[in-house]
C-alpha atoms as a PDB file:
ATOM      1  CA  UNK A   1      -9.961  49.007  -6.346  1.00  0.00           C
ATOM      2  CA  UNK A   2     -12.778  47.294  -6.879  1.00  0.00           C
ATOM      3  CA  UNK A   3     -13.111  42.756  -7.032  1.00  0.00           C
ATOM      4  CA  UNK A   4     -13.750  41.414 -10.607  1.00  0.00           C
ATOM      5  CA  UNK A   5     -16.748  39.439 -10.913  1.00  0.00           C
ATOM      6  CA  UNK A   6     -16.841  37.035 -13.902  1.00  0.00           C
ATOM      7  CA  UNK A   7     -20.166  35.664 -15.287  1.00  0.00           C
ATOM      8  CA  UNK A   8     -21.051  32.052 -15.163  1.00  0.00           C
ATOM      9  CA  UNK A   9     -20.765  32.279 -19.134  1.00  0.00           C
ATOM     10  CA  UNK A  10     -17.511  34.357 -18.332  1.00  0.00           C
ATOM     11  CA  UNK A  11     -15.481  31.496 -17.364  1.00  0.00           C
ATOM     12  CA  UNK A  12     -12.566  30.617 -19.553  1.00  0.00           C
ATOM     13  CA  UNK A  13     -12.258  26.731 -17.895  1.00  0.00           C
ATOM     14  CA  UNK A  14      -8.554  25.064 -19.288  1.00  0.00           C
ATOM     15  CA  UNK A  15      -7.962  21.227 -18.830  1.00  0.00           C
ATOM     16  CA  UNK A  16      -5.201  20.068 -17.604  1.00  0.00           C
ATOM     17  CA  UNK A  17      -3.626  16.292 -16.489  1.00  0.00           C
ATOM     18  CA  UNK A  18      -1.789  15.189 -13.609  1.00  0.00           C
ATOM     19  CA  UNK A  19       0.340  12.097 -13.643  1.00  0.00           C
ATOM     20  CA  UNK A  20       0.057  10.759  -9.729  1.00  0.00           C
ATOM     21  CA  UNK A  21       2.939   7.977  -9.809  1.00  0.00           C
ATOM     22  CA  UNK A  22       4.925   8.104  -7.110  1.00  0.00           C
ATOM     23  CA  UNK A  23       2.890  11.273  -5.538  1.00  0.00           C
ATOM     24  CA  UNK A  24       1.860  11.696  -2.233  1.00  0.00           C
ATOM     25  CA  UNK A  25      -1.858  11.540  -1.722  1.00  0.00           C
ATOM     26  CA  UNK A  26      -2.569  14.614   0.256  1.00  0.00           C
ATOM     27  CA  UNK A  27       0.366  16.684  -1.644  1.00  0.00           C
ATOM     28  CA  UNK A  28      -1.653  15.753  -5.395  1.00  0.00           C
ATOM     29  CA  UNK A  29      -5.303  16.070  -3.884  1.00  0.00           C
ATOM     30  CA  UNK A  30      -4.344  19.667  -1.911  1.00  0.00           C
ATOM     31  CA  UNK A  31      -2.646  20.922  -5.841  1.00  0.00           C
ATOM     32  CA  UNK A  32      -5.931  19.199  -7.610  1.00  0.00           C
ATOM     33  CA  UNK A  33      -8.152  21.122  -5.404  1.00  0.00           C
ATOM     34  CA  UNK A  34      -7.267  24.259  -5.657  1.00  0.00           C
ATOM     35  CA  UNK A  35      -7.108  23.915  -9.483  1.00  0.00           C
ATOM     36  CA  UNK A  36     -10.829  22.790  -8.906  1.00  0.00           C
ATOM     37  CA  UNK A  37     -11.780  25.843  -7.056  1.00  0.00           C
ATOM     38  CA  UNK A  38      -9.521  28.354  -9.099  1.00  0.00           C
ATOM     39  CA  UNK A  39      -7.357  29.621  -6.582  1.00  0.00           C
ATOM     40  CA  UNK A  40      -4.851  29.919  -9.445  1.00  0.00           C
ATOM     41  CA  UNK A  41      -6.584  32.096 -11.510  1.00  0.00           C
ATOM     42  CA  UNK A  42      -6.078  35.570 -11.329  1.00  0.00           C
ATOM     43  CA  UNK A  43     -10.461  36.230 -11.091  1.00  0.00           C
ATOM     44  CA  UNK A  44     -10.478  34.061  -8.025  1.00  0.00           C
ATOM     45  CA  UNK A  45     -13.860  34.707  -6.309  1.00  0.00           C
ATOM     46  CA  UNK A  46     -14.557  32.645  -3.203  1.00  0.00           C
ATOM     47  CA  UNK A  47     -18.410  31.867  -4.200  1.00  0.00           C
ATOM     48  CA  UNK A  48     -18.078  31.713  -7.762  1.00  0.00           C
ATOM     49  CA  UNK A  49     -17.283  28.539  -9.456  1.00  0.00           C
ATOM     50  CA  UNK A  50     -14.417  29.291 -11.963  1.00  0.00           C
ATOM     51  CA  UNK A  51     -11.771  26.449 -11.750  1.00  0.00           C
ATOM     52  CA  UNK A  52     -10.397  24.208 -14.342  1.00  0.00           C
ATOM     53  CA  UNK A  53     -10.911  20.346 -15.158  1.00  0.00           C
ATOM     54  CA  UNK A  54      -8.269  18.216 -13.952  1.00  0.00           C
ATOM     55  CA  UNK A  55      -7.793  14.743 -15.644  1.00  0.00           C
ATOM     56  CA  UNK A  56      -5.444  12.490 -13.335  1.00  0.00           C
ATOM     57  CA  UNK A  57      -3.678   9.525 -14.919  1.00  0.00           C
ATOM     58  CA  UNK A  58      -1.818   6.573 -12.896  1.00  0.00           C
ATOM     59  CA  UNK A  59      -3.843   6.525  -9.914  1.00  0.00           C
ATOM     60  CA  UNK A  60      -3.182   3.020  -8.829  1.00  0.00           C
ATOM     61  CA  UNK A  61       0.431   4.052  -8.563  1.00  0.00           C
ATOM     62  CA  UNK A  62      -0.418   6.935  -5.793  1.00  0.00           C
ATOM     63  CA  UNK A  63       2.120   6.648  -2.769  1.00  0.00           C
ATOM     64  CA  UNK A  64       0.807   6.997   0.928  1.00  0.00           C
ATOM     65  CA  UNK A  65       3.846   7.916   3.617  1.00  0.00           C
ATOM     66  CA  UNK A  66       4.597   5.816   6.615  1.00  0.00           C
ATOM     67  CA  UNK A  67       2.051   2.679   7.534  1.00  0.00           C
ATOM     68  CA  UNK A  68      -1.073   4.641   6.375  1.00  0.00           C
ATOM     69  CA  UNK A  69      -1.804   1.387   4.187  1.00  0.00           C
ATOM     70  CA  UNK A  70      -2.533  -0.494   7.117  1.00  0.00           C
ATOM     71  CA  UNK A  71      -3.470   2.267   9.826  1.00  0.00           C
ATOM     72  CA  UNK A  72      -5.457   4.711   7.363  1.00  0.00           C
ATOM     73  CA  UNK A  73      -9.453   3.628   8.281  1.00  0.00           C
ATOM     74  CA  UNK A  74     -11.938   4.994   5.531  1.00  0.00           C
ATOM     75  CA  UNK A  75     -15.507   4.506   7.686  1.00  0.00           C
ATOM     76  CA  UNK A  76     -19.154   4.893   6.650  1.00  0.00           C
ATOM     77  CA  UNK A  77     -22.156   3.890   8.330  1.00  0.00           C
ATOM     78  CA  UNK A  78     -25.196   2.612   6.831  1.00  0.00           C
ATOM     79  CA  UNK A  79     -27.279   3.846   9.452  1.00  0.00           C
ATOM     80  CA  UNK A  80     -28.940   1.171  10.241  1.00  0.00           C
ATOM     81  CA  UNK A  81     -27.653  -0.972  13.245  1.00  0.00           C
ATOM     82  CA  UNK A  82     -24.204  -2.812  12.997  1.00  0.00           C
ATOM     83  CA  UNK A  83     -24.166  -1.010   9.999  1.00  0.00           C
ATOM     84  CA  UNK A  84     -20.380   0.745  10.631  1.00  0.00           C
ATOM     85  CA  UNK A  85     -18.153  -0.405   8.014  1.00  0.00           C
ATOM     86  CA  UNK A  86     -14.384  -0.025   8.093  1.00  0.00           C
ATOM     87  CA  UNK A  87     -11.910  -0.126   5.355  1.00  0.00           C
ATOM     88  CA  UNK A  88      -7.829   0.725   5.226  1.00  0.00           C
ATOM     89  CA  UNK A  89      -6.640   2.555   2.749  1.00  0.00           C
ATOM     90  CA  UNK A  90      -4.999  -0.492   1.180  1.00  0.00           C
ATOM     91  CA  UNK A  91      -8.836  -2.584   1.357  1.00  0.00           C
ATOM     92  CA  UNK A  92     -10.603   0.527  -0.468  1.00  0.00           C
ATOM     93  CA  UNK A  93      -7.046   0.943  -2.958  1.00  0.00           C
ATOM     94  CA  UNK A  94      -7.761  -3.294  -4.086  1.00  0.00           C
ATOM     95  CA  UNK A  95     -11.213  -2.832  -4.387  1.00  0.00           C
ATOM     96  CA  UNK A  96     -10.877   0.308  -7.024  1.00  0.00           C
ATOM     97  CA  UNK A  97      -7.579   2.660  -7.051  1.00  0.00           C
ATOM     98  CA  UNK A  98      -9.001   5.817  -8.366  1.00  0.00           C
ATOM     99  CA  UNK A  99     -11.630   6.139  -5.101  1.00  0.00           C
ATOM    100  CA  UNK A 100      -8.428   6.810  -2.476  1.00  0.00           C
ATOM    101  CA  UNK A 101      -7.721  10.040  -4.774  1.00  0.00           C
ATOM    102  CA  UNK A 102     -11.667  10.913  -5.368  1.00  0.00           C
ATOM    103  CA  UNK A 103     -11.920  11.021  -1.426  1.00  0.00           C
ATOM    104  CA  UNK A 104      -9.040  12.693  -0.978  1.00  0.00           C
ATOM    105  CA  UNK A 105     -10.071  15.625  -3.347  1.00  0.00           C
ATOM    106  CA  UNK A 106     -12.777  15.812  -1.992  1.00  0.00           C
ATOM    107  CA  UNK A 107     -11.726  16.165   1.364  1.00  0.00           C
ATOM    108  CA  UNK A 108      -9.853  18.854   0.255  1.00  0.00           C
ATOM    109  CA  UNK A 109     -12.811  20.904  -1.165  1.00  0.00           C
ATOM    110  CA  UNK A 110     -14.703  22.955   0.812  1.00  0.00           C
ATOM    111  CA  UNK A 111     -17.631  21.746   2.091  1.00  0.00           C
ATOM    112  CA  UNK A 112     -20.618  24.112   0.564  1.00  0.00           C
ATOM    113  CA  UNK A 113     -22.808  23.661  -2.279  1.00  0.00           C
ATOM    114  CA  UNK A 114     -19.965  24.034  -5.223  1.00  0.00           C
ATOM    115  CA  UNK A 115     -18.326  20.767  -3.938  1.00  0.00           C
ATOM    116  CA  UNK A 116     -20.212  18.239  -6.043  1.00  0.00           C
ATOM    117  CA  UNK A 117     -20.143  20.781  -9.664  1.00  0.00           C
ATOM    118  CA  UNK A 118     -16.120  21.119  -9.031  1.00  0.00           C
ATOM    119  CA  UNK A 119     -15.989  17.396  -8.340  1.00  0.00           C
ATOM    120  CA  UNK A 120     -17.762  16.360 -11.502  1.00  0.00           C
ATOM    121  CA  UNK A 121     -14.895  18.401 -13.175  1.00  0.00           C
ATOM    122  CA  UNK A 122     -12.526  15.729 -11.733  1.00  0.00           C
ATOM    123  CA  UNK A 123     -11.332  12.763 -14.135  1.00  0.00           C
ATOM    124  CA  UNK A 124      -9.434  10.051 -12.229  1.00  0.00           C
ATOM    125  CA  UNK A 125      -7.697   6.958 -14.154  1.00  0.00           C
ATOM    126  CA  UNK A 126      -6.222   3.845 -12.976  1.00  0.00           C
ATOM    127  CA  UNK A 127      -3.649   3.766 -15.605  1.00  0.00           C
ATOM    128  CA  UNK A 128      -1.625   6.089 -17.768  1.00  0.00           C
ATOM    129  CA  UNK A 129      -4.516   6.141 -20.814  1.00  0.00           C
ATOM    130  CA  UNK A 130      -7.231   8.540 -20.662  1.00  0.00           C
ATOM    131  CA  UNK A 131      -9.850   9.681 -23.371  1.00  0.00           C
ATOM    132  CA  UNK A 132      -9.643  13.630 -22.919  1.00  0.00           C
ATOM    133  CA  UNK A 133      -6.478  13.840 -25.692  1.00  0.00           C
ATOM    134  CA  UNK A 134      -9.199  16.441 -27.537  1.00  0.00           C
ATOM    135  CA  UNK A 135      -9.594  18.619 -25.327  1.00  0.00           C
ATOM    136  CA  UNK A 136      -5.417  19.307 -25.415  1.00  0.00           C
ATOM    137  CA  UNK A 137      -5.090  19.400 -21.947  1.00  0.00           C
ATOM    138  CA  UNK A 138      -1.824  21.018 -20.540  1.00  0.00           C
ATOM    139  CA  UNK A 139       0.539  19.377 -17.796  1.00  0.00           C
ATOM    140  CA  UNK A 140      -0.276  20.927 -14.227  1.00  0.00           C
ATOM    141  CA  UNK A 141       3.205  21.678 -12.256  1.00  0.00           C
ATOM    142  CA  UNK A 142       4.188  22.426  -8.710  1.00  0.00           C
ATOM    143  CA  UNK A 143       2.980  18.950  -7.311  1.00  0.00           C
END
């Protein structure tokens, strides 16, 4: 037996959309990210960068379980001194809706130098419109 490789000009990359009202954060951005990576596809190769784009619709609507509103901290530092900022997940949801599920994708990815390429195949909308109807992108399931 021996592992397919597939050429960068090899890949075959399908769109598909998401509709995250009333989902589960981490249920949607686990399913997202392995479309991202192409765990799905059949010519999965760990270091090769084959996945699929992944246009997600209603992401103000996204659902968090139990009182991660209010308990969930998102923190950064500025790295300069009293520079620690801290935001709940409800703060950083206000201020733009689509960022919870960005930073929750990209949690999700694995941290090497493919992260930021499968990220920028990542289309996240506020509301149920999105401008990728051309491309004919098919519903993704088991979410």
């Amino acid at each position: 037996m021996t592992t397919p490789f597939v050429a960068k000009n090899g890949v075959r990359r399908e769109w598909y959309v998401v509709d995250a009202s009333d989902k589960v954060l981490g249920r949607l951005a686990a399913r997202v990210a392995a479309v991202l990576v192409g765990k799905h596809k059949a010519d999965y190769t760990p270091h090769a960068d084959n996945g699929d784009f992944v246009v997600i619709t209603n992401a103000a609507k996204v659902r968090l379980t139990g009182k991660k509103w209010s308990r969930k901290e998102y923190i950064r530092h500025s790295q300069y001194p009293g520079g620690l900022h801290r935001r709940t997940a409800e703060q950083v949801h206000a201020a733009d809706p689509t960022r919870l599920v960005r930073m929750a994708v990209r949690g999700m990815l694995p941290s090497n130098r493919l992260r930021d390429r499968r990220m920028r195949r990542l289309r996240v909308f506020a509301g149920p419109d999105h401008k990728h109807e051309a491309h004919k992108p098919k519903t993704l399931t088991g979410i």
